[in-house]
N, C-alpha and C. Protein backbone atom coordinates (compact mmCIF):
# COMPACT_ATOMS: atom_id res chain seq x y z
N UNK A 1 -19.80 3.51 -8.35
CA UNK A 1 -19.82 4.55 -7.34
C UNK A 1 -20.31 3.99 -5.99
N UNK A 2 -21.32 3.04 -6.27
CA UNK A 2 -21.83 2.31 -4.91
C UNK A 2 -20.45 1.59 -4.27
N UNK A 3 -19.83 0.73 -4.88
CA UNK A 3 -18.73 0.07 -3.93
C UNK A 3 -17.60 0.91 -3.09
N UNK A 4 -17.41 2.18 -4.03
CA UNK A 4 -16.34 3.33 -3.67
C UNK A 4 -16.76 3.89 -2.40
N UNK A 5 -18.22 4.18 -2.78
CA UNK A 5 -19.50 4.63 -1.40
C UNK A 5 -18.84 3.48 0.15
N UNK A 6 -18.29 2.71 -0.06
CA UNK A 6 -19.14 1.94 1.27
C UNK A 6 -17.48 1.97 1.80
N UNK A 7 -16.56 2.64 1.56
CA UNK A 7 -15.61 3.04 2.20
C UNK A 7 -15.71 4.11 2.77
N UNK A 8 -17.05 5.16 2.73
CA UNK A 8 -17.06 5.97 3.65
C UNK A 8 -16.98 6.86 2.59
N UNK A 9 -16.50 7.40 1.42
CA UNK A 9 -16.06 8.40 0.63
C UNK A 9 -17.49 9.08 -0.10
N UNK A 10 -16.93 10.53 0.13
CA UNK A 10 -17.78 11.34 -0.45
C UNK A 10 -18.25 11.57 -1.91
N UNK A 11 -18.56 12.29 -2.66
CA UNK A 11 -18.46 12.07 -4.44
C UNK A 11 -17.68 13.01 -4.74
N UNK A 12 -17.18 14.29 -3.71
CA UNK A 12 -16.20 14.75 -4.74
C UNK A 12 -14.53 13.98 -3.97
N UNK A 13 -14.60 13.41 -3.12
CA UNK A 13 -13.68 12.58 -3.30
C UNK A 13 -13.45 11.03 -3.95
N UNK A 14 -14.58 10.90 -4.13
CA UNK A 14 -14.11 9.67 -5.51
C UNK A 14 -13.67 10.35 -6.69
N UNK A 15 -14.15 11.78 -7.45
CA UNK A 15 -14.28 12.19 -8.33
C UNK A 15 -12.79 12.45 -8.34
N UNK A 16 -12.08 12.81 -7.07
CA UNK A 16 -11.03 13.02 -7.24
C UNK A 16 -9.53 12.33 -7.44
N UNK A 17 -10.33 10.31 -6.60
CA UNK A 17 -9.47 9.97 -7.01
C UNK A 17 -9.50 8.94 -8.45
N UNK A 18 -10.66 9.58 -9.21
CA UNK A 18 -10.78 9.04 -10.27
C UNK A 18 -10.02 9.80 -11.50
N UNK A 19 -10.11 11.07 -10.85
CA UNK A 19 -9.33 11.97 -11.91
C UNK A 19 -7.67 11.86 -11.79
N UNK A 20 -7.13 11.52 -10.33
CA UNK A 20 -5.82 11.53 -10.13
C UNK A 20 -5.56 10.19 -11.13
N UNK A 21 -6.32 9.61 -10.85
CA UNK A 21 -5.85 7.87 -11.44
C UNK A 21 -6.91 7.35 -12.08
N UNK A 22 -7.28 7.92 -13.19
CA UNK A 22 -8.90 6.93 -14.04
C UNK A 22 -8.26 5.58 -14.38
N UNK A 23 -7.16 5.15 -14.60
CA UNK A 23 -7.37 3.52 -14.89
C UNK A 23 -7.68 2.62 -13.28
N UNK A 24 -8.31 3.05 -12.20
CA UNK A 24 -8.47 2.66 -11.39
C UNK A 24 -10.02 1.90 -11.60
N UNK A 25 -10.80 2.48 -12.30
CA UNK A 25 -12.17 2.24 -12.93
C UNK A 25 -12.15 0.90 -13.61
N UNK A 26 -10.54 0.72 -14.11
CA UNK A 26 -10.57 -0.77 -15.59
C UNK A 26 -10.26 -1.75 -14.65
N UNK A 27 -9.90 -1.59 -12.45
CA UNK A 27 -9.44 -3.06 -11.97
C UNK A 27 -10.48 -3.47 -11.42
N UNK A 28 -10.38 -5.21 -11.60
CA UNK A 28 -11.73 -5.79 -11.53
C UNK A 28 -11.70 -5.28 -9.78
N UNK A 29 -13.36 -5.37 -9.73
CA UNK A 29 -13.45 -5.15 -7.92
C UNK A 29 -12.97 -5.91 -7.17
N UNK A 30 -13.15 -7.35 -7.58
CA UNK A 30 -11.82 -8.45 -6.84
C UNK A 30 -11.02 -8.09 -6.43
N UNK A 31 -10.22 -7.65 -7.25
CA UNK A 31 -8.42 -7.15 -7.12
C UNK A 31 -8.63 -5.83 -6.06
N UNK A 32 -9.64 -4.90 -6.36
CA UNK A 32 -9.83 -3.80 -5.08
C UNK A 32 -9.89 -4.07 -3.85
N UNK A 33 -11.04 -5.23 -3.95
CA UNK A 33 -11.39 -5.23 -2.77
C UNK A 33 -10.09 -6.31 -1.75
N UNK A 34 -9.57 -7.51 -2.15
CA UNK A 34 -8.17 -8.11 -1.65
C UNK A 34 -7.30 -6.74 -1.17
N UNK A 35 -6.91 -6.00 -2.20
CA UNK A 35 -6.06 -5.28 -1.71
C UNK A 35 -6.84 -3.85 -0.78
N UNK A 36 -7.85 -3.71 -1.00
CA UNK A 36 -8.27 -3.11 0.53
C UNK A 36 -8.47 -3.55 1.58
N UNK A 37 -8.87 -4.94 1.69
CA UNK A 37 -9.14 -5.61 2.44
C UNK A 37 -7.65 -5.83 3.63
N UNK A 38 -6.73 -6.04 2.42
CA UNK A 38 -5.05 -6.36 3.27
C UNK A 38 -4.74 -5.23 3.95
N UNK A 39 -4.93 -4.05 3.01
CA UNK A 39 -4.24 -2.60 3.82
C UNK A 39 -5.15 -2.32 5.18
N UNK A 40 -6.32 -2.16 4.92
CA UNK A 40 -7.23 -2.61 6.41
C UNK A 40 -7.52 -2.93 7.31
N UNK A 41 -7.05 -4.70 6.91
CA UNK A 41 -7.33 -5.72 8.22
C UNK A 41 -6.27 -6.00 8.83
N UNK A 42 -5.11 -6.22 7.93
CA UNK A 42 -3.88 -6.52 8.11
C UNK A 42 -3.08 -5.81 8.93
N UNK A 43 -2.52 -4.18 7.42
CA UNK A 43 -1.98 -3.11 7.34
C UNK A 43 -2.33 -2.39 8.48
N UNK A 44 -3.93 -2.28 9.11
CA UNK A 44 -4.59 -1.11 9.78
C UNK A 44 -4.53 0.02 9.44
N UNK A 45 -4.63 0.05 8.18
CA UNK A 45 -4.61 1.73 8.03
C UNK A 45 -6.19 2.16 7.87
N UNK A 46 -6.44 3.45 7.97
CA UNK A 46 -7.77 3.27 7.54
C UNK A 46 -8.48 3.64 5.46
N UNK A 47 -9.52 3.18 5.30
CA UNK A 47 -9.58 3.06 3.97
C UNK A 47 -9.28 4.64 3.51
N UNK A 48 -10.18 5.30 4.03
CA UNK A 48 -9.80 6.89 3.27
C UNK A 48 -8.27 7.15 2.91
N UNK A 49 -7.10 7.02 4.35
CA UNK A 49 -5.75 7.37 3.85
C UNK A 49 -5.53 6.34 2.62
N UNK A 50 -5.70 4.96 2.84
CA UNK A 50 -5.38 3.83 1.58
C UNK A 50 -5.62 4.36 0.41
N UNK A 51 -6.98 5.03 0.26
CA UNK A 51 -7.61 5.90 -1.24
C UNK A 51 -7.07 6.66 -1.45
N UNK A 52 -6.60 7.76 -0.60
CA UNK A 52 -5.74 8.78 -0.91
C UNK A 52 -4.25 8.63 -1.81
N UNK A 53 -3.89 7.03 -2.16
CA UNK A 53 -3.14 6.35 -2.47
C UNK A 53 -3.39 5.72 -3.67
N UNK A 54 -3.98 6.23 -4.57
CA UNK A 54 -5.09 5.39 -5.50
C UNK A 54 -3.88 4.28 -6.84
N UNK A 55 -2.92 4.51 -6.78
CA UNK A 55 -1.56 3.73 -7.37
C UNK A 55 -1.73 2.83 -6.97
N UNK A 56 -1.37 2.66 -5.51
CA UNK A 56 -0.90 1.34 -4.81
C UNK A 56 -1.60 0.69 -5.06
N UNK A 57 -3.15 0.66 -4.75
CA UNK A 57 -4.67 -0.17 -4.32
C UNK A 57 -4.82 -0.97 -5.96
N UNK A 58 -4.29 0.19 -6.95
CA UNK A 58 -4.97 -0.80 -8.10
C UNK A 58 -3.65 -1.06 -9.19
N UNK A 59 -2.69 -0.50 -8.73
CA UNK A 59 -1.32 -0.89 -9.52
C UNK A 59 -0.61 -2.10 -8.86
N UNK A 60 0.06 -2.01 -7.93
CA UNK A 60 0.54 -3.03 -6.93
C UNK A 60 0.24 -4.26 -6.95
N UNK A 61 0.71 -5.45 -7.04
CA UNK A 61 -0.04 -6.83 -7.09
C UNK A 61 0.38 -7.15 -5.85
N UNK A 62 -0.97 -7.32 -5.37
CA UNK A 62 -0.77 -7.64 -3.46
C UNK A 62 -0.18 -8.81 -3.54
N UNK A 63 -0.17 -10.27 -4.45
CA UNK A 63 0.50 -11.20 -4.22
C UNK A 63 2.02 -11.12 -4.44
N UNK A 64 2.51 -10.34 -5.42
CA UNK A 64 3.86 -10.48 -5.85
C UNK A 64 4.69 -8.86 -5.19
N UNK A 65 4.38 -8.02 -4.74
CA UNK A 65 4.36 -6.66 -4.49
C UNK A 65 4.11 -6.40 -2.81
N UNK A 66 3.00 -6.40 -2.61
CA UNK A 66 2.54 -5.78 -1.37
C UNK A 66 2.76 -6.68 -0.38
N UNK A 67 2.56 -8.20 -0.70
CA UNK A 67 2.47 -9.23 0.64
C UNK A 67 3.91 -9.55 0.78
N UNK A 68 5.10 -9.54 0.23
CA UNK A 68 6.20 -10.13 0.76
C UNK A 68 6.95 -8.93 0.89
N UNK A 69 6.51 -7.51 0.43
CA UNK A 69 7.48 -6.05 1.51
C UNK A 69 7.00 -5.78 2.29
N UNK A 70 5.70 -5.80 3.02
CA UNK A 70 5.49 -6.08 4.19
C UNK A 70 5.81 -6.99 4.82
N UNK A 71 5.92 -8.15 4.82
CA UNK A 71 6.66 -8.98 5.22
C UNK A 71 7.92 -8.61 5.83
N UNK A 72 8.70 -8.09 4.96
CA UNK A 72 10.23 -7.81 4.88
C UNK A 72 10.39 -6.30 6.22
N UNK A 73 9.25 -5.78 5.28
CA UNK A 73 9.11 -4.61 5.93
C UNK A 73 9.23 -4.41 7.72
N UNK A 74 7.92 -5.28 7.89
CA UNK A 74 7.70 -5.77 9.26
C UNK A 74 9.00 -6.29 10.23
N UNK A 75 9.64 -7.39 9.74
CA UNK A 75 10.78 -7.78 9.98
C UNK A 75 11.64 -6.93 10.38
N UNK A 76 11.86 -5.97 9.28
CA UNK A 76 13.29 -5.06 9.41
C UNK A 76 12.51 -3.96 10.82
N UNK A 77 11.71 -3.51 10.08
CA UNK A 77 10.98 -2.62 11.65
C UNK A 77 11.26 -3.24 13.13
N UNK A 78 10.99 -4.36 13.11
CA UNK A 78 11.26 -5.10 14.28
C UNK A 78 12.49 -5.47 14.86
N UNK A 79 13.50 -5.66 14.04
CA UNK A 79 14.73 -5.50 14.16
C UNK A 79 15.57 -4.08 14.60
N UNK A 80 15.03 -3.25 13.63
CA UNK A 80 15.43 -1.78 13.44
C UNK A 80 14.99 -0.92 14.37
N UNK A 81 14.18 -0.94 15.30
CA UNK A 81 13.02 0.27 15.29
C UNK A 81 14.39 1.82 15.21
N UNK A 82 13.36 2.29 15.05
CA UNK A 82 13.95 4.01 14.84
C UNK A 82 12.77 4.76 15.34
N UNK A 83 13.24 5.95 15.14
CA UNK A 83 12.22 7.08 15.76
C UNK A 83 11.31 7.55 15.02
N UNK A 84 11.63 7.25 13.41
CA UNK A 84 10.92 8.32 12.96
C UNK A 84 10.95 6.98 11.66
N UNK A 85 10.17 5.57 11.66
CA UNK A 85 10.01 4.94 10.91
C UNK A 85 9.04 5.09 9.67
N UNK A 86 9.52 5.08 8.67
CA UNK A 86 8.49 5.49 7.20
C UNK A 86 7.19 4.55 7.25
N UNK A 87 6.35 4.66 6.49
CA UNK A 87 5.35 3.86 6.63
C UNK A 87 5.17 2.87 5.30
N UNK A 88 4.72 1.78 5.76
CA UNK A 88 4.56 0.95 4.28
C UNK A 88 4.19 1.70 2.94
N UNK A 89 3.01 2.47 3.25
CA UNK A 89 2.98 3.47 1.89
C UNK A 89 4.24 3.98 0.99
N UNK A 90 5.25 4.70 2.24
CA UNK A 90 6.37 5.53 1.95
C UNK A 90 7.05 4.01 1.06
N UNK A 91 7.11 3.06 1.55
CA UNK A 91 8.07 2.03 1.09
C UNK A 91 7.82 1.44 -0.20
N UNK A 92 6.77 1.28 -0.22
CA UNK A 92 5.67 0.83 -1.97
C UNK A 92 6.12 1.53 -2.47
N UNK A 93 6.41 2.54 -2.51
CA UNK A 93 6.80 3.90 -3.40
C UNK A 93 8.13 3.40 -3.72
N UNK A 94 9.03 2.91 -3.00
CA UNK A 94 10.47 2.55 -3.70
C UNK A 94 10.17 1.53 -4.26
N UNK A 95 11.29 1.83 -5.84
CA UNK A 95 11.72 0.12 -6.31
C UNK A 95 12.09 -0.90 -5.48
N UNK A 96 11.97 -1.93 -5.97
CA UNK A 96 12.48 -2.70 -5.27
C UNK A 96 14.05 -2.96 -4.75
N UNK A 97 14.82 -2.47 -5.67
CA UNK A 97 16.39 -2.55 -5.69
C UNK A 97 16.48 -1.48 -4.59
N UNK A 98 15.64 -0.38 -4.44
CA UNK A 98 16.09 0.82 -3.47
C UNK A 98 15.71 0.15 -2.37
N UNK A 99 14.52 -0.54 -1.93
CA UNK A 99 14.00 -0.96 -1.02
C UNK A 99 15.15 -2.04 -0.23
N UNK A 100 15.70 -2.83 -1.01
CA UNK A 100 16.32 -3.73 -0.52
C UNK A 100 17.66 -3.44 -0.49
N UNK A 101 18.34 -2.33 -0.58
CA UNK A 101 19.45 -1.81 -0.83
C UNK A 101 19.56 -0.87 0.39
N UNK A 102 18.01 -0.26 1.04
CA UNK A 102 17.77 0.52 2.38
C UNK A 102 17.80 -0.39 3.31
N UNK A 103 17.20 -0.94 3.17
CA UNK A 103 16.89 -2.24 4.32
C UNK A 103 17.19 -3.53 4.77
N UNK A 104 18.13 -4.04 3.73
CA UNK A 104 18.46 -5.43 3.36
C UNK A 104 19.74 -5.33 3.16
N UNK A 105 20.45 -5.07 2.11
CA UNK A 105 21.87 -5.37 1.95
C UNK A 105 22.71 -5.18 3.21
N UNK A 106 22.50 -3.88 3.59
CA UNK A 106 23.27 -3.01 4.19
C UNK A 106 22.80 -3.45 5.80
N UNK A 107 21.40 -4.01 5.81
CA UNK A 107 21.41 -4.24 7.40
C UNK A 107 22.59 -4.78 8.49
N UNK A 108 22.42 -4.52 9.55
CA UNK A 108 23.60 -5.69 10.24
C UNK A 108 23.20 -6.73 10.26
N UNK A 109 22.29 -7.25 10.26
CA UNK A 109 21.27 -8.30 10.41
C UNK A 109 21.34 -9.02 9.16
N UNK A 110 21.69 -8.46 8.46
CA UNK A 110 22.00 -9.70 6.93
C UNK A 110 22.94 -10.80 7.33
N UNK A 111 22.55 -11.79 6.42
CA UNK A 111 23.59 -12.66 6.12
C UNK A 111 23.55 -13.32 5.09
């Protein structure tokens, strides 16, 4: 509860995102803290919205998952911009085949 604490979070919002997602309790704090650390420093989001997300933070493997669709992500944004661009969150949420099938196959920018 102390480490959850120092993101700012209250107890009935840990409580809550312990109940949305209790196997969040079984990832080592290592693995939490890397992948809060990325969405954070990196990402800029702030920790509360990241928690509000409690899948991503402890499902997601920031090495094989999170660090190379951002990557991609970033890229295509930069290429793409639009008006009303989804946010990395929104994008974690797709498979990968959807992800790269939105953004990749079909770009003009492929080759």
């Amino acid at each position: 509860m102390k480490y959850w604490a120092t993101f700012g979070l209250l107890e009935d919002e840990m409580k809550d995102i312990f109940r949305r997602n209790p196997y969040i309790l079984n990832d080592s704090m290592d693995k939490l803290q890397k992948n809060m650390d990325f969405f954070m420093h990196t990402v800029g989001l702030p920790a509360k919205f990241v928690l509000s997300y409690p899948n991503l933070v402890s499902h997601c493997s920031l090495e094989c998952r999170i660090k190379p669709l951002h990557k991609v992500w970033s890229a295509v944004s930069a290429m793409q911009p639009s008006k009303h661009p989804r946010s990395l969150i929104k994008e974690l949420k797709l498979s990968e085949r959807r992800f790269l099938e939105e953004h990749v196959y079909y770009s003009p920018h492929a080759t």
